[in-house]
Protein backbone atom coordinates (compact mmCIF):
# COMPACT_ATOMS: atom_id res chain seq x y z
CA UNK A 1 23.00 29.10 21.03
CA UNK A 2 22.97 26.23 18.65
CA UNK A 3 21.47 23.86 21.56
CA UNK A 4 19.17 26.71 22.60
CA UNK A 5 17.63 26.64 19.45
CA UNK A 6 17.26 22.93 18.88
CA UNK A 7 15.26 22.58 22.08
CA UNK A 8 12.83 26.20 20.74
CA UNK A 9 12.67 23.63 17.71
CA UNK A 10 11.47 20.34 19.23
CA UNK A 11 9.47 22.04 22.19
CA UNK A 12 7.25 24.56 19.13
CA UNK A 13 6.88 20.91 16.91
CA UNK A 14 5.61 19.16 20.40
CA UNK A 15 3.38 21.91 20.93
CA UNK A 16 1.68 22.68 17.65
CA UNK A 17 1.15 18.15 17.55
CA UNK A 18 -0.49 18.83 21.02
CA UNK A 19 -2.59 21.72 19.82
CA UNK A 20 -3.38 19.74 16.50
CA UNK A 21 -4.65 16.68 18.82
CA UNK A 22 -6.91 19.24 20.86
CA UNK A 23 -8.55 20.81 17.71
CA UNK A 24 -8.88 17.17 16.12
CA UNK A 25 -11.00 16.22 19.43
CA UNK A 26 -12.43 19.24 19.19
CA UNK A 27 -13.91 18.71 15.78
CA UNK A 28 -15.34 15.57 17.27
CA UNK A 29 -16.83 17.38 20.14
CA UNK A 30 -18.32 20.31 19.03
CA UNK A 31 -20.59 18.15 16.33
CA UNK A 32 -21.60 15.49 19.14
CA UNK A 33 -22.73 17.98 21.37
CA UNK A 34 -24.58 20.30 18.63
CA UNK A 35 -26.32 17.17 17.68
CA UNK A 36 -27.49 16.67 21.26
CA UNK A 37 -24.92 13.45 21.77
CA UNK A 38 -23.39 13.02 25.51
CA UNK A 39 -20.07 13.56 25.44
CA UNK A 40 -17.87 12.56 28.73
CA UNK A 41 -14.45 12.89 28.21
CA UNK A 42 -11.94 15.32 26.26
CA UNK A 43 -8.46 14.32 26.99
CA UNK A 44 -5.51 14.47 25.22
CA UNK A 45 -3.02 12.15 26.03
CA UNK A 46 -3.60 8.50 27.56
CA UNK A 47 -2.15 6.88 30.68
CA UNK A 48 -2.62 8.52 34.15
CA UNK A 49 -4.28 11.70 34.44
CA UNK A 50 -2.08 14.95 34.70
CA UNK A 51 -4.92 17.44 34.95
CA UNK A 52 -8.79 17.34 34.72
CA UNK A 53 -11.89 19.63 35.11
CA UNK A 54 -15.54 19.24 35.13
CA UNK A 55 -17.46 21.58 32.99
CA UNK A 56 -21.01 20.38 33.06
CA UNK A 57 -21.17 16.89 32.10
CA UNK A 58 -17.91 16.93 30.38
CA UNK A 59 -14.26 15.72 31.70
CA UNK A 60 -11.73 17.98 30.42
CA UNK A 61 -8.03 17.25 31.04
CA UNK A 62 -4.41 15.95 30.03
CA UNK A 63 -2.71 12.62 30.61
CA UNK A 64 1.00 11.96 30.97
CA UNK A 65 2.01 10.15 27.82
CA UNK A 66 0.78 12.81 25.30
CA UNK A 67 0.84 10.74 21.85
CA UNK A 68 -2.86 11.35 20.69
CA UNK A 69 -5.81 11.81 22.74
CA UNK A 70 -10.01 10.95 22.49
CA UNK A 71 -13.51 12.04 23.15
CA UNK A 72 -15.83 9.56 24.73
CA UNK A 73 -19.01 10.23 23.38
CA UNK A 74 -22.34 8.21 24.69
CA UNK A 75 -23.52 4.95 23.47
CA UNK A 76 -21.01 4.16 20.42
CA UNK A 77 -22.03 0.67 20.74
CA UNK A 78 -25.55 -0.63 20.15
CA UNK A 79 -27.21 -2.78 23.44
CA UNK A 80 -26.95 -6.46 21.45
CA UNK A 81 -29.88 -8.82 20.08
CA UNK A 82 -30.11 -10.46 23.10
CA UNK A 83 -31.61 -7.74 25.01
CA UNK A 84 -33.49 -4.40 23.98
CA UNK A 85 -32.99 -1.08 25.62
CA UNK A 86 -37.10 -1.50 27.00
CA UNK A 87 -36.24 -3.95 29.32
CA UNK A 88 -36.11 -3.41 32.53
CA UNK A 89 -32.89 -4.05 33.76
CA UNK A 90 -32.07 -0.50 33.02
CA UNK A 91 -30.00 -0.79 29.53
CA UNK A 92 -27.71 -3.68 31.03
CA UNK A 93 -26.44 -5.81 28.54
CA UNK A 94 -25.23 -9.77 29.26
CA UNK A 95 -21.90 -11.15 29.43
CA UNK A 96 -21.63 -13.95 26.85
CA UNK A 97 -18.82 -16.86 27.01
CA UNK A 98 -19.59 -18.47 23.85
CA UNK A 99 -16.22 -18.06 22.20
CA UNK A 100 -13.24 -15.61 21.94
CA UNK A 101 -14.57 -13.12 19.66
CA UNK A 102 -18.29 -13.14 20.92
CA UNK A 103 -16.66 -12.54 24.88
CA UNK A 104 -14.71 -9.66 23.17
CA UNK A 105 -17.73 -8.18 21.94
CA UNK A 106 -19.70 -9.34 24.77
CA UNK A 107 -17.63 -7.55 27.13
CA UNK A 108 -16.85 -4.34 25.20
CA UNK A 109 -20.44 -3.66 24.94
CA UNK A 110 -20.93 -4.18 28.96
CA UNK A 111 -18.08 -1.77 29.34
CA UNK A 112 -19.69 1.21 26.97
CA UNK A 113 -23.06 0.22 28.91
CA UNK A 114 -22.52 0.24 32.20
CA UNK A 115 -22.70 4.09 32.97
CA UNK A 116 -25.25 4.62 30.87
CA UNK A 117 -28.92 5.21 32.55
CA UNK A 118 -32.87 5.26 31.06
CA UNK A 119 -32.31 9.24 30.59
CA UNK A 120 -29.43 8.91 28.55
CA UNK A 121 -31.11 6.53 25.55
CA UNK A 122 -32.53 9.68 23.27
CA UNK A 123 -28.52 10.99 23.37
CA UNK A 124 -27.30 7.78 22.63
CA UNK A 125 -24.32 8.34 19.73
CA UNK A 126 -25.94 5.49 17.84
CA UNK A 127 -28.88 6.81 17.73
CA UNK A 128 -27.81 9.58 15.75
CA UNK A 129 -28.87 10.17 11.97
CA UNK A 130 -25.88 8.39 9.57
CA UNK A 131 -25.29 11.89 8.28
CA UNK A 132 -24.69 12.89 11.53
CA UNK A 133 -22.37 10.13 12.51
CA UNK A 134 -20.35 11.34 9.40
CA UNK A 135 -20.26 15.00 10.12
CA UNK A 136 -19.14 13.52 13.99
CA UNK A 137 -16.80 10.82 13.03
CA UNK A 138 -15.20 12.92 9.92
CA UNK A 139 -14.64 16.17 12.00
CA UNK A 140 -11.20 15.25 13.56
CA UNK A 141 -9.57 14.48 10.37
CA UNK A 142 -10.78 17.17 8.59
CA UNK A 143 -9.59 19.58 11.15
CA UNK A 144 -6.27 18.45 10.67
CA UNK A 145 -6.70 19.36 6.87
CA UNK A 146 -8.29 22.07 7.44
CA UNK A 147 -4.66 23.14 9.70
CA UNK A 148 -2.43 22.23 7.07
CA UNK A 149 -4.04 24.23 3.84
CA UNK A 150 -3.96 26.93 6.35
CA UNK A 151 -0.37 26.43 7.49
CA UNK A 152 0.43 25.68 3.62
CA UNK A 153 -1.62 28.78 3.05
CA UNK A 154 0.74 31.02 4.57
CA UNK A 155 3.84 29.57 3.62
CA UNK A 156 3.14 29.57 0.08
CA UNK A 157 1.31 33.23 0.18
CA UNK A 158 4.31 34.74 2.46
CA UNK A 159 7.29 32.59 1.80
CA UNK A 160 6.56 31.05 -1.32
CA UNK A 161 7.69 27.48 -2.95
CA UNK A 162 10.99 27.22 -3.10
CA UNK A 163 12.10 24.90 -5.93
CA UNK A 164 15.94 24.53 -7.39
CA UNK A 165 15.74 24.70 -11.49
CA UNK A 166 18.59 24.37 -13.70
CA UNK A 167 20.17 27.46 -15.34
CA UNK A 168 18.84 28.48 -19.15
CA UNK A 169 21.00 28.20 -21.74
CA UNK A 170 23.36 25.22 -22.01
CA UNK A 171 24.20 23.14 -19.16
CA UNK A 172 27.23 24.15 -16.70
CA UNK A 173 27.62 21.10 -14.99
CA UNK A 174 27.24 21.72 -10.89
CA UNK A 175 28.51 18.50 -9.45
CA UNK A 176 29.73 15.08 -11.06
CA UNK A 177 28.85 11.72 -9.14
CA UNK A 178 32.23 10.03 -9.15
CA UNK A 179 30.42 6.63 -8.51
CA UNK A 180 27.12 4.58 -9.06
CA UNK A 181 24.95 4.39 -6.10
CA UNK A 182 21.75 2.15 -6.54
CA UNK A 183 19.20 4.17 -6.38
CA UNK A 184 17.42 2.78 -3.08
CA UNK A 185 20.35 2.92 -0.69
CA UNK A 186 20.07 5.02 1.93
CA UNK A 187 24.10 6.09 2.04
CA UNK A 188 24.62 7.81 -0.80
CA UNK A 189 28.61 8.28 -0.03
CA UNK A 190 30.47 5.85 -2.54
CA UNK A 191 32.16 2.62 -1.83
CA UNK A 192 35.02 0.85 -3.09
CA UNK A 193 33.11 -1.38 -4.66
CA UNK A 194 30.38 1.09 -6.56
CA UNK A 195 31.55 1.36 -10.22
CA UNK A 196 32.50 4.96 -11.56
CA UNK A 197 29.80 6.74 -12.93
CA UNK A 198 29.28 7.57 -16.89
CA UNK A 199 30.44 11.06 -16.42
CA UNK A 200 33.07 10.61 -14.17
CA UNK A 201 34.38 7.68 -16.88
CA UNK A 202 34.12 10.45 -19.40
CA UNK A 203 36.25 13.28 -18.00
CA UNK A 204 33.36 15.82 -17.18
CA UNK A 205 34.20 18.14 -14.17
CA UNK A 206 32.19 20.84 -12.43
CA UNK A 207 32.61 24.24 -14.09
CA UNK A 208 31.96 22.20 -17.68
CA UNK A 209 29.41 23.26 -20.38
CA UNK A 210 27.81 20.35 -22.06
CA UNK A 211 27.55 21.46 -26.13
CA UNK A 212 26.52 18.16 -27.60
CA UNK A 213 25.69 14.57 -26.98
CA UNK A 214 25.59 11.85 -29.37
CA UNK A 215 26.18 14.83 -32.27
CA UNK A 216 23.01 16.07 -31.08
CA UNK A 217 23.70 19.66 -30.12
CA UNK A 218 22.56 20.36 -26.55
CA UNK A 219 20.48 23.77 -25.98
CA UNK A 220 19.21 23.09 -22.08
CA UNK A 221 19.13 20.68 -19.45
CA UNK A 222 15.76 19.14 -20.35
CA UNK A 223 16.31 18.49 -23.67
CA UNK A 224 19.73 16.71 -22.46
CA UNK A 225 18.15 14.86 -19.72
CA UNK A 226 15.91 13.57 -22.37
CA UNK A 227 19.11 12.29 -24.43
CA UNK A 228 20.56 10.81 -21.54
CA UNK A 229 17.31 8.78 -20.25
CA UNK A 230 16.71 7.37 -23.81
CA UNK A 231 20.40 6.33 -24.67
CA UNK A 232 20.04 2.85 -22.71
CA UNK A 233 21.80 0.77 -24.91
CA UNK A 234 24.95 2.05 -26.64
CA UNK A 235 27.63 4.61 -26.40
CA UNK A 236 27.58 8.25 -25.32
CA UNK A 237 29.85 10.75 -27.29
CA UNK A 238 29.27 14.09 -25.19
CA UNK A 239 31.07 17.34 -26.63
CA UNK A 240 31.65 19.99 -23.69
CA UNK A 241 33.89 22.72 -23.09
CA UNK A 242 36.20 23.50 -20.40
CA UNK A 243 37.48 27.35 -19.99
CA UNK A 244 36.65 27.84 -22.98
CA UNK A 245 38.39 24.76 -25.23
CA UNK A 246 36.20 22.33 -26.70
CA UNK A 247 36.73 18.85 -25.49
CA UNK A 248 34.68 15.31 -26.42
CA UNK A 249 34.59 12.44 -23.87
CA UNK A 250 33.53 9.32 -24.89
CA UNK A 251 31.53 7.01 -22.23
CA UNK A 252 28.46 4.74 -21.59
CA UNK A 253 25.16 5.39 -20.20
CA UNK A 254 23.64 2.51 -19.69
CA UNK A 255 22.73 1.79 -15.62
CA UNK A 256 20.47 -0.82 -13.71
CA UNK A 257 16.91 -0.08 -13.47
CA UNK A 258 15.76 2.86 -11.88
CA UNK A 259 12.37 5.18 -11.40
CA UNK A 260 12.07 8.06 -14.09
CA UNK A 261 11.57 10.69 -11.56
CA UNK A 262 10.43 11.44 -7.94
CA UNK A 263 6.75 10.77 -8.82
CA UNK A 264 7.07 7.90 -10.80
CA UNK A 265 8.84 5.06 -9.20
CA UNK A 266 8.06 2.08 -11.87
CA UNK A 267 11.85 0.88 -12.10
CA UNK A 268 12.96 1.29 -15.94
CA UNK A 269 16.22 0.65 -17.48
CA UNK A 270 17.14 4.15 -18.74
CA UNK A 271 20.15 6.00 -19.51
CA UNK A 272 22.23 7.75 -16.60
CA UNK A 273 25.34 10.25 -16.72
CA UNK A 274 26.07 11.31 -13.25
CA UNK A 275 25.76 14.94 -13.24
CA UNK A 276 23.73 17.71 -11.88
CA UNK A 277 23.26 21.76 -12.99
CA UNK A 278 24.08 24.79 -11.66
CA UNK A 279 20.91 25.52 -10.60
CA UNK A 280 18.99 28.67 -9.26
CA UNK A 281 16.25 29.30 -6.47
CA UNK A 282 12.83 29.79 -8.19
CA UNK A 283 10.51 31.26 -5.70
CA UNK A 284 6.30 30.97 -6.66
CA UNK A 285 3.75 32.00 -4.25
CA UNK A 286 0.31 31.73 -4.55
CA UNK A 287 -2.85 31.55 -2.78
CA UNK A 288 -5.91 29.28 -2.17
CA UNK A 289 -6.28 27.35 -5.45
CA UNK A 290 -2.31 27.38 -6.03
CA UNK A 291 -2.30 25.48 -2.33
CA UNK A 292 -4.75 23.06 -3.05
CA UNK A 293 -3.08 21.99 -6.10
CA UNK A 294 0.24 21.51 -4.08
CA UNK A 295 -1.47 20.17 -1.45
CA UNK A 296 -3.55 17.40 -4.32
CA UNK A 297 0.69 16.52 -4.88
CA UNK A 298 1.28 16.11 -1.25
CA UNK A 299 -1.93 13.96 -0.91
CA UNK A 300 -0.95 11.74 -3.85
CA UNK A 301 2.49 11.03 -2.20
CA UNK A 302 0.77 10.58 1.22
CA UNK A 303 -1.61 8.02 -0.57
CA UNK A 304 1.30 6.26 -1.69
CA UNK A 305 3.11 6.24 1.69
CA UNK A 306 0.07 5.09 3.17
CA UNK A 307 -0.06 2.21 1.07
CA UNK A 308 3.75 1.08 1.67
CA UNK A 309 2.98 1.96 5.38
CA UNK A 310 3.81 -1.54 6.54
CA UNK A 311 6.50 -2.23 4.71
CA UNK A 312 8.58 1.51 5.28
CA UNK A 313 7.84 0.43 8.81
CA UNK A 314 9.31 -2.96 8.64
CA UNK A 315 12.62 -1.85 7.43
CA UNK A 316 12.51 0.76 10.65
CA UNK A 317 12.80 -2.52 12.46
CA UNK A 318 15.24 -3.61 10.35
CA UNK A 319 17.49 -0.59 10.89
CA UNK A 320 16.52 -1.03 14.19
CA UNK A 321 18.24 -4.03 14.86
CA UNK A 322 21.26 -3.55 12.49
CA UNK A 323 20.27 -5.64 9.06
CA UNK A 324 20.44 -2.72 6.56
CA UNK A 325 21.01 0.91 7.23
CA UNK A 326 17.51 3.17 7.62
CA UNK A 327 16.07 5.41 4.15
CA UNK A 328 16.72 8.73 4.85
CA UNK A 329 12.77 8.83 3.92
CA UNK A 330 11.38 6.59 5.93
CA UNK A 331 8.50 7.12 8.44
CA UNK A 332 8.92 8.64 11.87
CA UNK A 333 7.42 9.39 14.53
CA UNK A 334 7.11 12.27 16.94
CA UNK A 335 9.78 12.21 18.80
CA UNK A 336 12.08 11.67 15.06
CA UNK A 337 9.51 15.00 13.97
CA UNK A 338 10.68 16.91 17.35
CA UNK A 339 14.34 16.09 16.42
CA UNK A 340 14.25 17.13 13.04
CA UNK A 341 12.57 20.00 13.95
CA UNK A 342 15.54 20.84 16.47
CA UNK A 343 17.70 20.56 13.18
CA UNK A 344 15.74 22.68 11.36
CA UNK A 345 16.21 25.40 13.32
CA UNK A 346 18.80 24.82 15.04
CA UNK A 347 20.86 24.84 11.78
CA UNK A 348 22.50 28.79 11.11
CA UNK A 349 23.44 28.09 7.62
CA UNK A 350 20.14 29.14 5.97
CA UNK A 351 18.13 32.29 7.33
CA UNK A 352 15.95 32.21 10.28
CA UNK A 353 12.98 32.82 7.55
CA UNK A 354 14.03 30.08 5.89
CA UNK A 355 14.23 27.51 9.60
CA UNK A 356 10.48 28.57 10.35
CA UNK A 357 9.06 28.11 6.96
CA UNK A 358 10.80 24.61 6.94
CA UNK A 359 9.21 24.14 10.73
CA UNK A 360 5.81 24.89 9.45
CA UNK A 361 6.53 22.49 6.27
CA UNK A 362 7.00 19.50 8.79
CA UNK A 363 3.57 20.74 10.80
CA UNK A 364 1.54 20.89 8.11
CA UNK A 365 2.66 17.85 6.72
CA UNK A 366 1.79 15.97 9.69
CA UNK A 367 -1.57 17.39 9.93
CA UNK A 368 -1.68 15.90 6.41
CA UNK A 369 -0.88 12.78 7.03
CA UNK A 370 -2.73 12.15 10.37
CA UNK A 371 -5.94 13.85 8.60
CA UNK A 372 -5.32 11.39 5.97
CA UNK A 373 -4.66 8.25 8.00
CA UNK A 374 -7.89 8.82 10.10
CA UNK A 375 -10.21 8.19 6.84
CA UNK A 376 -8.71 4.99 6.30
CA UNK A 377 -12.00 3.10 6.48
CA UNK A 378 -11.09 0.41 9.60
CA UNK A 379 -11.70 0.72 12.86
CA UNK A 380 -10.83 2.17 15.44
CA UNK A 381 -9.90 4.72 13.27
CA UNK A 382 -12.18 7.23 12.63
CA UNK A 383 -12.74 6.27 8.85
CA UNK A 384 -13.62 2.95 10.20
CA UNK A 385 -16.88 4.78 12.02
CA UNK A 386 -17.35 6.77 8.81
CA UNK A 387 -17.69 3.42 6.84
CA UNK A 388 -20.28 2.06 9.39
CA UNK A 389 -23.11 5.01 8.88
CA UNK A 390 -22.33 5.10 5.33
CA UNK A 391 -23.31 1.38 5.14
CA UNK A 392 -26.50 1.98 7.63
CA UNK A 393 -27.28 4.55 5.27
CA UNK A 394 -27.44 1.81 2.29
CA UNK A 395 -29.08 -0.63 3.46
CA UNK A 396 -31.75 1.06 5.47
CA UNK A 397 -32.38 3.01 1.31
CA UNK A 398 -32.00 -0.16 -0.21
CA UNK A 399 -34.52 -1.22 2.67
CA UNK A 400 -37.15 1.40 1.95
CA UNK A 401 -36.82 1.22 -1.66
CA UNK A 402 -37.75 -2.56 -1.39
CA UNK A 403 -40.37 -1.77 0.88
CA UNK A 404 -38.52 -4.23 3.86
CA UNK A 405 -38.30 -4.17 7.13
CA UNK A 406 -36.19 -1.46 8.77
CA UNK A 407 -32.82 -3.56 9.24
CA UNK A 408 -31.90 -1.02 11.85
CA UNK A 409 -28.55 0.48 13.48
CA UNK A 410 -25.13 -0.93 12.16
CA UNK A 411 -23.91 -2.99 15.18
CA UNK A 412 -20.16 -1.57 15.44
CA UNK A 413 -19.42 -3.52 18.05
CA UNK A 414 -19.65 -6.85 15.68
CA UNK A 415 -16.11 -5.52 13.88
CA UNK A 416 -14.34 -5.14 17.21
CA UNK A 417 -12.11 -8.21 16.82
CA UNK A 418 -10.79 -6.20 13.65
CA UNK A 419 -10.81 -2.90 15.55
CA UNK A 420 -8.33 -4.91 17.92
CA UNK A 421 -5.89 -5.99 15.67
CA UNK A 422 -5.81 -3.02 13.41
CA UNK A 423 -4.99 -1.44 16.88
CA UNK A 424 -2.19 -4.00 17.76
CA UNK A 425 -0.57 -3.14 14.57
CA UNK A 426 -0.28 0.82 14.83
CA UNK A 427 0.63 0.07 18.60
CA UNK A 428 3.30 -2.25 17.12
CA UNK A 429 3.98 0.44 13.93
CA UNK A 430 4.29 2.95 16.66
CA UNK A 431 6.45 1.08 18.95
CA UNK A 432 8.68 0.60 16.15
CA UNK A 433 9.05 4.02 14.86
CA UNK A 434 9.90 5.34 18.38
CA UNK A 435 12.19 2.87 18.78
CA UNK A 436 13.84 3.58 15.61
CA UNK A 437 13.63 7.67 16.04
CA UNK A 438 15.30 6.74 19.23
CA UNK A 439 18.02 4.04 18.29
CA UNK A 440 18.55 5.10 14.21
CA UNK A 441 17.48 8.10 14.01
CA UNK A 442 16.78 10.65 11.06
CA UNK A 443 18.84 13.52 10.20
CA UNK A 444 18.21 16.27 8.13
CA UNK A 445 20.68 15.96 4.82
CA UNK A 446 23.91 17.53 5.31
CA UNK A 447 25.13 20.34 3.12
């Protein structure tokens, strides 16, 4: 049954990526079309063609490596300067061999020409007001917000949040860490060589209720955590009781650098004990504004993974090839998504309510992320054509405003060479985190 359920897992994650993809081409589409652009191709997928129909003048179909998929609307690339669309060569454009980059562009723009005819030029993508190139361009990524505040909107409206707290009143110590483990090591099981934690020095066991510390007398677990993050020089005197006799265990708090707390990672020196709460489930829900306010959190930590992209990716490879073991929170990629999903619910030790709210979790935090990673303004990603109108949009006002000369379309086709090795590197990134998902893979914690 347990098997059974691991594939239901990674075949419903594969599934709602696929349907994701569709409705991110989808918000592409629909726009294009609305605006009167030609649009030849929706496929999701890449590689050899499964499946296609004809519906009009659009290609609809599926390809056999299903890891993304495109639109091809009409005439993304302006004809160049060397030739006008009134000639009469019918909108051909000339091969150039003056150099690398200019036979890159040269040819790219051949390529996006050559099916084009006369009757096409008034539905020619560039064409197209910048504000429509934004509402085109920005469609995809916003669709895959749009899924996961809904996704997020049910979990947190049905299921709720689901957050551990400690217990009020004073402290009744849940676990004690018998050992140091620096804080950005991905095995968190101790080794001979880790040194024994502050509590562990001081005689604290589960079951204990902290009283005091330093003579202060300890009320609840903030006000302790507090004591223990600020006492980063000097002794620790903590009074506790066990079954009911009062005790006092004298040790030393003071730890290598480390972040404050999940959301700030700026490495401090601070105090550190080694112990952790009994604890208690504290369920919120809440609707629409309560979501978007979780989901401002989740974008805040995406921005920040976003930024360290490269790097999280880079020690993938280094997993990868056995130099250092892989962080448990490290970036993966949809085949390490299908697995975990299989774990999610696959795993009979929480509720099946519990395995579906964690599988939605994972799907709307993809959607997240790939809404969030299209914006980035480079091409070929779709932030990259979002940056290009926005600039054709300032300098043609900046144009006007001077009373100039109409500079005309942004020529997209000018930034190919860094469309090509922005694509290199997620084909590379991608590689990588297959690879890795594959050879050192992720696993769920284990309880």
């Amino acid at each position: 049954m347990t098997a059974l359920f691991y594939l239901v897992g990674v075949v419903l994650f594969v599934v709602a990526i696929l349907v994701s993809i569709g409705l991110h081409e989808l918000g592409h589409m629909i726009p294009a079309k609305a605006f009167g652009a030609k649009v030849t191709q929706y496929f999701i997928g890449f590689g050899p063609t499964v499946w296609s129909r004809r519906r009009g003048e659009t290609e609809y179909g599926a390809k056999a490596v299903p890891l993304g998929g495109y639109v091809k609307i009409v005439g993304m690339l302006p004809p160049g300067a060397e030739q006008s669309e009134e000639q009469s060569d019918e909108l051909r454009v000339r091969k150039s061999n003056t150099g690398m980059f200019t036979q890159l562009i040269s040819d790219a723009r051949a390529a996006e020409w050559e099916q084009i005819t006369p009757e096409d030029a008034p539905r020619l993508f560039y064409r197209l007001s910048w504000w429509k190139k934004v509402i085109v361009m920005a469609g995809g990524p916003t669709v895959n917000l749009l899924i996961a505040f809904f996704v997020f909107l049910g979990i947190f409206g049905i299921y709720g949040s689901h957050q551990l707290v400690p217990d009020s009143g004073r402290p009744v110590i849940d676990t004690v860490s018998r050992c140091v483990i620096p804080f950005d090591r991905a095995d968190q099981s101790c080794r001979p060589t880790d040194p024994p934690s502050p509590a562990y020095q001081a005689g604290l066991r589960p079951g204990d209720v902290i009283t005091s510390f330093n003579g202060v007398a300890v009320t609840g677990w903030n006000q302790l955590r507090s004591l223990i993050q600020h006492n980063d020089a000097g002794t620790a005197v903590i009074g506790y009781t066990r079954d009911g006799v009062a005790r006092t265990g004298t040790t030393s708090t003071t730890v290598e650098a480390r972040p404050v707390s999940d959301t700030d990672q700026t490495l401090r020196r601070v105090g550190f004990l080694g112990v952790a709460p009994t604890s208690h489930d504290q369920v919120t829900h809440g609707g629409a504004i309560y979501t978007l306010r979780q989901m401002g959190s989740m974008t805040r930590d995406s921005v920040v993974a976003l930024a360290h992209l490269p790097v999280r990716v880079w020690g993938v490879a280094e997993a990868i090839v056995g130099a250092k073991q892989r962080a448990a929170d490290s970036p993966v990629s949809i085949v390490g998504g299908g697995r975990i999903a299989g774990e999610t619910i696959s795993d009979t030790s929480f509720p099946l309510g519990d395995r579906v709210a964690g599988l939605l979790m994972l799907v709307g935090g993809f959607n997240l992320f790939i809404g969030l990673f299209n914006f980035v303004p480079l091409l070929p990603l779709d932030g990259g054509h979002i940056a290009s109108a926005l600039w054709e949009a300032i300098r043609r006002g900046f144009a006007r405003l001077r009373r100039l000369p109409d500079p005309g379309y942004v020529d997209a086709a000018k930034l190919l060479p860094i469309a090509y090795v922005v694509a290199s590197f997620l084909l590379v990134m991608g590689v990588v985190l297959v690879v890795g998902d594959l050879v050192v893979p992720v696993h769920l914690p284990a309880e």
